[in-house]
PDB file of N, CA and C in Angstrom:
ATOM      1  N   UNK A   1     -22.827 -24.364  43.315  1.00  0.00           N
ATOM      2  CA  UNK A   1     -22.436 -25.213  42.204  1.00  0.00           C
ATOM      3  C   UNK A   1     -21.300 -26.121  42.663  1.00  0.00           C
ATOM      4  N   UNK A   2     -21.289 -27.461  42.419  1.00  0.00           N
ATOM      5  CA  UNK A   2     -20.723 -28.347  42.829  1.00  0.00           C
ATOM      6  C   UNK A   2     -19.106 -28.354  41.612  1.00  0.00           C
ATOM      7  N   UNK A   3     -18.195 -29.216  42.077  1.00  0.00           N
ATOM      8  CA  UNK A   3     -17.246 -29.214  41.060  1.00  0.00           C
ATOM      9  C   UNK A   3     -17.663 -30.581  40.907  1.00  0.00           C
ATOM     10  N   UNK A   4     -17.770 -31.543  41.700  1.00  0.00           N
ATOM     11  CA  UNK A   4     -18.093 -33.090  41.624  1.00  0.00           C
ATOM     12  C   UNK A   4     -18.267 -33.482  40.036  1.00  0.00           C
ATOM     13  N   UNK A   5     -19.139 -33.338  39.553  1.00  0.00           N
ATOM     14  CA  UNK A   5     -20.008 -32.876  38.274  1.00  0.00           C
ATOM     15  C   UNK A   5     -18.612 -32.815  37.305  1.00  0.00           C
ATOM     16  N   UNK A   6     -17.790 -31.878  37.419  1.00  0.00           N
ATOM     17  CA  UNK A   6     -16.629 -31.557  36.213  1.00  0.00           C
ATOM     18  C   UNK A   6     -15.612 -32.856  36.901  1.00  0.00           C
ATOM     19  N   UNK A   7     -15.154 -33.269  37.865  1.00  0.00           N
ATOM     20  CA  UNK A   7     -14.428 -34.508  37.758  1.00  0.00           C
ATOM     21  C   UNK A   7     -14.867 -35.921  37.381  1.00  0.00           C
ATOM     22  N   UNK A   8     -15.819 -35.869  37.636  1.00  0.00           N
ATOM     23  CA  UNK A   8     -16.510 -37.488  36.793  1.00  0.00           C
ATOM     24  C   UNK A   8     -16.879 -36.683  35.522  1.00  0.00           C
ATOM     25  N   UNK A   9     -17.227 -35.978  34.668  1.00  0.00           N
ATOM     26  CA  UNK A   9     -16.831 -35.792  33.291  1.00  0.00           C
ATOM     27  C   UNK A   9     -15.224 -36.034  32.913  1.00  0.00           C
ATOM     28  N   UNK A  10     -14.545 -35.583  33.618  1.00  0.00           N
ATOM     29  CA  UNK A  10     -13.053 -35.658  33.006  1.00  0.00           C
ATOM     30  C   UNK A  10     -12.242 -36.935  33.288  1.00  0.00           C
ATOM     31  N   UNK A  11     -12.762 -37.667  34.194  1.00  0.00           N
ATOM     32  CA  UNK A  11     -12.710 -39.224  34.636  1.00  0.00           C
ATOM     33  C   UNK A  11     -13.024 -39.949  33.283  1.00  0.00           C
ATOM     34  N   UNK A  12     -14.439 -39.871  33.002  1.00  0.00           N
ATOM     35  CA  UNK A  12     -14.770 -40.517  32.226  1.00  0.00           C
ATOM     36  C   UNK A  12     -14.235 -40.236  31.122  1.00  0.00           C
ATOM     37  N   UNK A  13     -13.657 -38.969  30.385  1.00  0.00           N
ATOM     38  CA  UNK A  13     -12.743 -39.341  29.056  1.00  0.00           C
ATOM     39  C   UNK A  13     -11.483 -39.164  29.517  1.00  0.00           C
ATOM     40  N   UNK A  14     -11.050 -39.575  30.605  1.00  0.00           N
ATOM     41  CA  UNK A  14      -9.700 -39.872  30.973  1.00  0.00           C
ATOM     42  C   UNK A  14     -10.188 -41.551  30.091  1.00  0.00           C
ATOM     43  N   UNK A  15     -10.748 -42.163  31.147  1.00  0.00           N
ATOM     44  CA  UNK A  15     -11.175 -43.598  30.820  1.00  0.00           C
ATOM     45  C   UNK A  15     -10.930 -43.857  29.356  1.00  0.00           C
ATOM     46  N   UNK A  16     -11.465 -43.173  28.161  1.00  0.00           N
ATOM     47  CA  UNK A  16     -11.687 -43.517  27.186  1.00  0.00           C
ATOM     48  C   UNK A  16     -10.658 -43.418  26.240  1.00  0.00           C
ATOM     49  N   UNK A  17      -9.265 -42.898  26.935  1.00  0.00           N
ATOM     50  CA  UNK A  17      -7.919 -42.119  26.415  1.00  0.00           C
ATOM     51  C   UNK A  17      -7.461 -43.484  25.657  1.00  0.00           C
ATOM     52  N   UNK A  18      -7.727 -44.868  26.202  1.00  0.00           N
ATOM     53  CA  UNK A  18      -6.594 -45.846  25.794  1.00  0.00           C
ATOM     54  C   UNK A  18      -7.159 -46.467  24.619  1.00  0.00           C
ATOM     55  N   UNK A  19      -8.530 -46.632  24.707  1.00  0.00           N
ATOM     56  CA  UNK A  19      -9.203 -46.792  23.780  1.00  0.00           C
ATOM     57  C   UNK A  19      -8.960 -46.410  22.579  1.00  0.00           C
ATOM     58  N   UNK A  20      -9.110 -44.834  22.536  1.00  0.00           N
ATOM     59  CA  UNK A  20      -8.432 -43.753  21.184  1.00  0.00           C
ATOM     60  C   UNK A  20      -7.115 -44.255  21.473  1.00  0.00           C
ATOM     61  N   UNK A  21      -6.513 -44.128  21.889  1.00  0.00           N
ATOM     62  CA  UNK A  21      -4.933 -44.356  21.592  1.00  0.00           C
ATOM     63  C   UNK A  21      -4.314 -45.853  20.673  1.00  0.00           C
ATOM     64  N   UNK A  22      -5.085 -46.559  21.124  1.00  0.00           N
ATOM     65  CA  UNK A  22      -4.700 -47.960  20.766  1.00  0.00           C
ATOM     66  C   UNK A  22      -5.702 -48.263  18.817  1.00  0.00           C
ATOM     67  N   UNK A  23      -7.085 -47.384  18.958  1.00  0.00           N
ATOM     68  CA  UNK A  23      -7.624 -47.210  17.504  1.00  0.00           C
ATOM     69  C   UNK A  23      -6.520 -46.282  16.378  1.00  0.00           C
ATOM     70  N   UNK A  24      -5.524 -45.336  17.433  1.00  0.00           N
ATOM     71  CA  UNK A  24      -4.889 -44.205  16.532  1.00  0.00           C
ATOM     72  C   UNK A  24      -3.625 -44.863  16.559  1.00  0.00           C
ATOM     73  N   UNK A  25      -2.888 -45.928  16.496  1.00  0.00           N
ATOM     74  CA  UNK A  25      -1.565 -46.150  16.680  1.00  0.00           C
ATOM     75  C   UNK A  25      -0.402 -45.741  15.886  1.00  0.00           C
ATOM     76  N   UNK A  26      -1.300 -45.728  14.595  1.00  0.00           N
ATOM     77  CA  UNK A  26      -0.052 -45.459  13.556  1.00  0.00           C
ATOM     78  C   UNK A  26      -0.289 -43.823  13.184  1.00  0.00           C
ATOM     79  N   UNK A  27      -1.011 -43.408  14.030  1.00  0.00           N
ATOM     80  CA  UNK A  27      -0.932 -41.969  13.548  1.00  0.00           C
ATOM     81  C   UNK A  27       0.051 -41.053  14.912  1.00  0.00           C
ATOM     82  N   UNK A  28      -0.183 -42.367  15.599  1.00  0.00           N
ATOM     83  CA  UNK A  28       0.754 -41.866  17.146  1.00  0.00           C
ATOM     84  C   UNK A  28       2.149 -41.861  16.514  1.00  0.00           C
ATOM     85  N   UNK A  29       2.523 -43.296  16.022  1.00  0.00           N
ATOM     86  CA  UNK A  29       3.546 -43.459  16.064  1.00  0.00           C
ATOM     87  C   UNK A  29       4.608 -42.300  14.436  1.00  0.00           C
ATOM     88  N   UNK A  30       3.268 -41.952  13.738  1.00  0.00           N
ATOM     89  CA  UNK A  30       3.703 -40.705  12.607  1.00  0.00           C
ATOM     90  C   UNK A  30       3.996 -39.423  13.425  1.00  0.00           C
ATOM     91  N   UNK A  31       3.344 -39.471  14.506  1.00  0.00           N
ATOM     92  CA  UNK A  31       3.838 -38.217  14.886  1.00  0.00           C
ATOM     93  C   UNK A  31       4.777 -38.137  15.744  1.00  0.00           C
ATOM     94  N   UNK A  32       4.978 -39.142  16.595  1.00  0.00           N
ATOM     95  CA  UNK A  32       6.404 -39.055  17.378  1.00  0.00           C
ATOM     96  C   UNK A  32       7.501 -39.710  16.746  1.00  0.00           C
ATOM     97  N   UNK A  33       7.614 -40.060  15.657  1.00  0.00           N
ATOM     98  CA  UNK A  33       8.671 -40.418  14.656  1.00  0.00           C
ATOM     99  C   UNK A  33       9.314 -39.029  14.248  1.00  0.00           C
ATOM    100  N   UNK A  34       8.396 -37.899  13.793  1.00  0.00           N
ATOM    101  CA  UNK A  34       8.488 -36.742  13.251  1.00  0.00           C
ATOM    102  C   UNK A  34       8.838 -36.225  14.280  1.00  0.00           C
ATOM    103  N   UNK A  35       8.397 -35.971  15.616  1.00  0.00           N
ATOM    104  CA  UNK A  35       8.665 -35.009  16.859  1.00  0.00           C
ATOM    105  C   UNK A  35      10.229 -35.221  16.848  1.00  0.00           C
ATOM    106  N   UNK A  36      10.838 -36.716  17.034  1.00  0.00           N
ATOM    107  CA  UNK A  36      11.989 -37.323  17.328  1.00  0.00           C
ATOM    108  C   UNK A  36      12.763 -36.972  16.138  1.00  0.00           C
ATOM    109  N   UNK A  37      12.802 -36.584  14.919  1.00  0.00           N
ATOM    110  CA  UNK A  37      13.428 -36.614  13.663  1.00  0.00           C
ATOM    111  C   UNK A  37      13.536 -35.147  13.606  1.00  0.00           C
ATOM    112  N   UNK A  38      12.801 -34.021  14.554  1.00  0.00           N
ATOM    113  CA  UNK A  38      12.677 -32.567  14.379  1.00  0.00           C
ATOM    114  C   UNK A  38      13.789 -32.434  15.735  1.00  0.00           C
ATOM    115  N   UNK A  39      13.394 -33.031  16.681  1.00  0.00           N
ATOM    116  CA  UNK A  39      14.005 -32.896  17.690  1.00  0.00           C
ATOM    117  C   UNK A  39      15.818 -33.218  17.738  1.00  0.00           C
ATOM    118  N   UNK A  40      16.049 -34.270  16.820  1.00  0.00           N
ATOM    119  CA  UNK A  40      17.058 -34.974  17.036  1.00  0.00           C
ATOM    120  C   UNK A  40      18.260 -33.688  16.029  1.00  0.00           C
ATOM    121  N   UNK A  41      17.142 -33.304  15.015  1.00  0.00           N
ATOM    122  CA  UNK A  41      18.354 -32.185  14.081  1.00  0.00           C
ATOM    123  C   UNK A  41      19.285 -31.267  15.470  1.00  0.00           C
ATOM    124  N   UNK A  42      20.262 -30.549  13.867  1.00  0.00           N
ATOM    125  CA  UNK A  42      20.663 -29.732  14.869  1.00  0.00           C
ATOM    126  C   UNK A  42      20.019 -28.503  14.887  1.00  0.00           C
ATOM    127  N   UNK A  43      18.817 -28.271  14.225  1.00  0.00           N
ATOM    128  CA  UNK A  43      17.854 -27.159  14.470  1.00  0.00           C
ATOM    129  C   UNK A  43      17.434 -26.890  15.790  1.00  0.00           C
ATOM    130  N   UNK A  44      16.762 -25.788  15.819  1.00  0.00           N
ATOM    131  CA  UNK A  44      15.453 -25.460  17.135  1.00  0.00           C
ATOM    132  C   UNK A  44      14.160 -26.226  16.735  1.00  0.00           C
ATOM    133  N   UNK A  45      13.622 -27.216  17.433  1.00  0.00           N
ATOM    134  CA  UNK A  45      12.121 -27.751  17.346  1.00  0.00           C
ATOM    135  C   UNK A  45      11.344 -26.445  17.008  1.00  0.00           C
ATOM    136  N   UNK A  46      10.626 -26.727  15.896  1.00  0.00           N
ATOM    137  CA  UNK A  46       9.798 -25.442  15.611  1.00  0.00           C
ATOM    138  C   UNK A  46       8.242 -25.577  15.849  1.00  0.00           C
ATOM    139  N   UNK A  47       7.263 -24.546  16.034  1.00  0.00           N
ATOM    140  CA  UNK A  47       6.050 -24.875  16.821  1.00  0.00           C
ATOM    141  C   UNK A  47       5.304 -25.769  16.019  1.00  0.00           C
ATOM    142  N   UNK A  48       5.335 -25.503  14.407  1.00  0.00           N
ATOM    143  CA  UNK A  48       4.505 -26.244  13.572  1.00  0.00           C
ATOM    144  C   UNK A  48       5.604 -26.951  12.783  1.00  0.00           C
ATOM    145  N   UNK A  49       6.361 -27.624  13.302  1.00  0.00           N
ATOM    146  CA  UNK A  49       7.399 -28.601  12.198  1.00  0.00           C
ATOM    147  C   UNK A  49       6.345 -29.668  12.077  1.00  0.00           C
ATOM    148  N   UNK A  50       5.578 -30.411  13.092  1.00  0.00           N
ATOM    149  CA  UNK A  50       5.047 -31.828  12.925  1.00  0.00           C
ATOM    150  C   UNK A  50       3.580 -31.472  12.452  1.00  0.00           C
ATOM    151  N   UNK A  51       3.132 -30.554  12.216  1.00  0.00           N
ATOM    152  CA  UNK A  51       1.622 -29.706  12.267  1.00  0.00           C
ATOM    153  C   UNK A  51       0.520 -31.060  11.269  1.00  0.00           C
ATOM    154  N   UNK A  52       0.656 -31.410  10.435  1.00  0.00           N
ATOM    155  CA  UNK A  52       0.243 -32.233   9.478  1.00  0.00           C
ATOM    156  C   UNK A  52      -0.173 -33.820  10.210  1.00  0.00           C
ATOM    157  N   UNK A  53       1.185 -34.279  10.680  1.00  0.00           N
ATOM    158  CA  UNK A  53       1.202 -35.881  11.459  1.00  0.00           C
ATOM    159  C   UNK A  53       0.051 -35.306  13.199  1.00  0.00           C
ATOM    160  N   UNK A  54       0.090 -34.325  13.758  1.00  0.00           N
ATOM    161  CA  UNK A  54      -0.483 -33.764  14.752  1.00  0.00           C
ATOM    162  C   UNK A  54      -1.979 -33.977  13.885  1.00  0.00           C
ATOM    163  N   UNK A  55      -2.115 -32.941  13.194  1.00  0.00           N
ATOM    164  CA  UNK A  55      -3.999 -33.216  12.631  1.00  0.00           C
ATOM    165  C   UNK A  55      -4.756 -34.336  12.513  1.00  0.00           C
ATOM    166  N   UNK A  56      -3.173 -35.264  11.639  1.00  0.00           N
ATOM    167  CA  UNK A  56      -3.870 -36.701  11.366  1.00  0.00           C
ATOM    168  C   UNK A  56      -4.231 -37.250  12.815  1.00  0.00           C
ATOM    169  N   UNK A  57      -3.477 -37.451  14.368  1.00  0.00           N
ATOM    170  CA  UNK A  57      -3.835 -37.775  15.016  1.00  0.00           C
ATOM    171  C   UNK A  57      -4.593 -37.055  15.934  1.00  0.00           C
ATOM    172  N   UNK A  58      -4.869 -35.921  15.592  1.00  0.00           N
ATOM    173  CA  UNK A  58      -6.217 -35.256  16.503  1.00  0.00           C
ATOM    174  C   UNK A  58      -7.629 -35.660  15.962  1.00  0.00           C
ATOM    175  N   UNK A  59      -7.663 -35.803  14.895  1.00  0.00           N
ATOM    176  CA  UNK A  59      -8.605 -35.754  13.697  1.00  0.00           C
ATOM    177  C   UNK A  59      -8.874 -37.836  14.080  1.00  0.00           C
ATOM    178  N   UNK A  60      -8.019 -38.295  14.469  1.00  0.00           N
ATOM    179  CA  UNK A  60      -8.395 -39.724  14.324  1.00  0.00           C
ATOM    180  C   UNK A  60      -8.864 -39.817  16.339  1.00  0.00           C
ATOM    181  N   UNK A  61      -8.496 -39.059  16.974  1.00  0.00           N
ATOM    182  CA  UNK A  61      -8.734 -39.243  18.193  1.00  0.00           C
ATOM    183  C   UNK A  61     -10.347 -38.789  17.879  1.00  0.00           C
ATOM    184  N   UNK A  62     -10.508 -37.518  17.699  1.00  0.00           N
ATOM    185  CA  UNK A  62     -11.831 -37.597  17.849  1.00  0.00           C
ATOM    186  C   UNK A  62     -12.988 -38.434  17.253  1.00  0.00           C
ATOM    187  N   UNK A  63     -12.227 -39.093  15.941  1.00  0.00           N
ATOM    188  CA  UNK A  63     -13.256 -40.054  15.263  1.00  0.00           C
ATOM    189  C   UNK A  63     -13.551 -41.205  16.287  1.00  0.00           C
ATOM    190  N   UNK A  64     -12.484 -41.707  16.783  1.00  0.00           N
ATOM    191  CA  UNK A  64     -12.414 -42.775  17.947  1.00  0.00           C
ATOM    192  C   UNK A  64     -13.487 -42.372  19.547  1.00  0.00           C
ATOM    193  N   UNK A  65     -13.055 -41.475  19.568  1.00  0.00           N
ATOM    194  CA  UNK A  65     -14.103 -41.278  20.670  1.00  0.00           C
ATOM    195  C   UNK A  65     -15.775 -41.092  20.465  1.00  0.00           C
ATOM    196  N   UNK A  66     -16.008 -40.565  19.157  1.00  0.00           N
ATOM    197  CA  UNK A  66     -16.838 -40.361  18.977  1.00  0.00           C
ATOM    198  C   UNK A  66     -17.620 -42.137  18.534  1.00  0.00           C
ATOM    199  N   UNK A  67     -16.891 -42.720  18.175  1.00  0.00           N
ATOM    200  CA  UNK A  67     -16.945 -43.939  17.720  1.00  0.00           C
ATOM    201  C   UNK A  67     -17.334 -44.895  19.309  1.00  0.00           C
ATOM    202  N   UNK A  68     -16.494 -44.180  19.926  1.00  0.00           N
ATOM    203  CA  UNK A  68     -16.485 -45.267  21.443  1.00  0.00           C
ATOM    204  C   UNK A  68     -17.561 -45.899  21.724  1.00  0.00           C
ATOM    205  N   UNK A  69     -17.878 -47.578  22.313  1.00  0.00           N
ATOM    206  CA  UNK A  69     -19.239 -47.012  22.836  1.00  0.00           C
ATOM    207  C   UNK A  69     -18.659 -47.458  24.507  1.00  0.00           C
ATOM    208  N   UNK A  70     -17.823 -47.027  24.594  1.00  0.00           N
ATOM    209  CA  UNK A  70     -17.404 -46.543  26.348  1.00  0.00           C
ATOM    210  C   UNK A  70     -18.754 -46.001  27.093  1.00  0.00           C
TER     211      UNK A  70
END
């Protein structure tokens, strides 16, 4: 069994990363607003402080890719 095969799969949605990124912008920029606003307290960053702004942009990445026609 070759690995060849699993790096041009992961190439190719490397490729397609900017694509989603640039369709998800404002869900990027909701969640590292929040990362930076959790981070900046004088709290401990907690695992699920941003959990909500994270879904919205997982949830819009995959619509985008699925959308791609990359």
């Amino acid at each position: 069994m070759s690995g060849r095969g699993v790096w041009l799969r992961a190439r190719a949605r490397l490729r397609r990363f900017p694509a989603a990124l640039a369709a998800c912008g404002d869900q990027a920029a909701a969640y590292g607003r929040c990362v930076a606003a959790v981070a900046a307290g004088p709290a401990e960053l907690r695992r699920d402080a941003c959990l909500e702004e994270f879904q919205a942009l997982r949830e819009c990445f995959a619509r985008a890719v699925r959308l791609c026609p990359c």
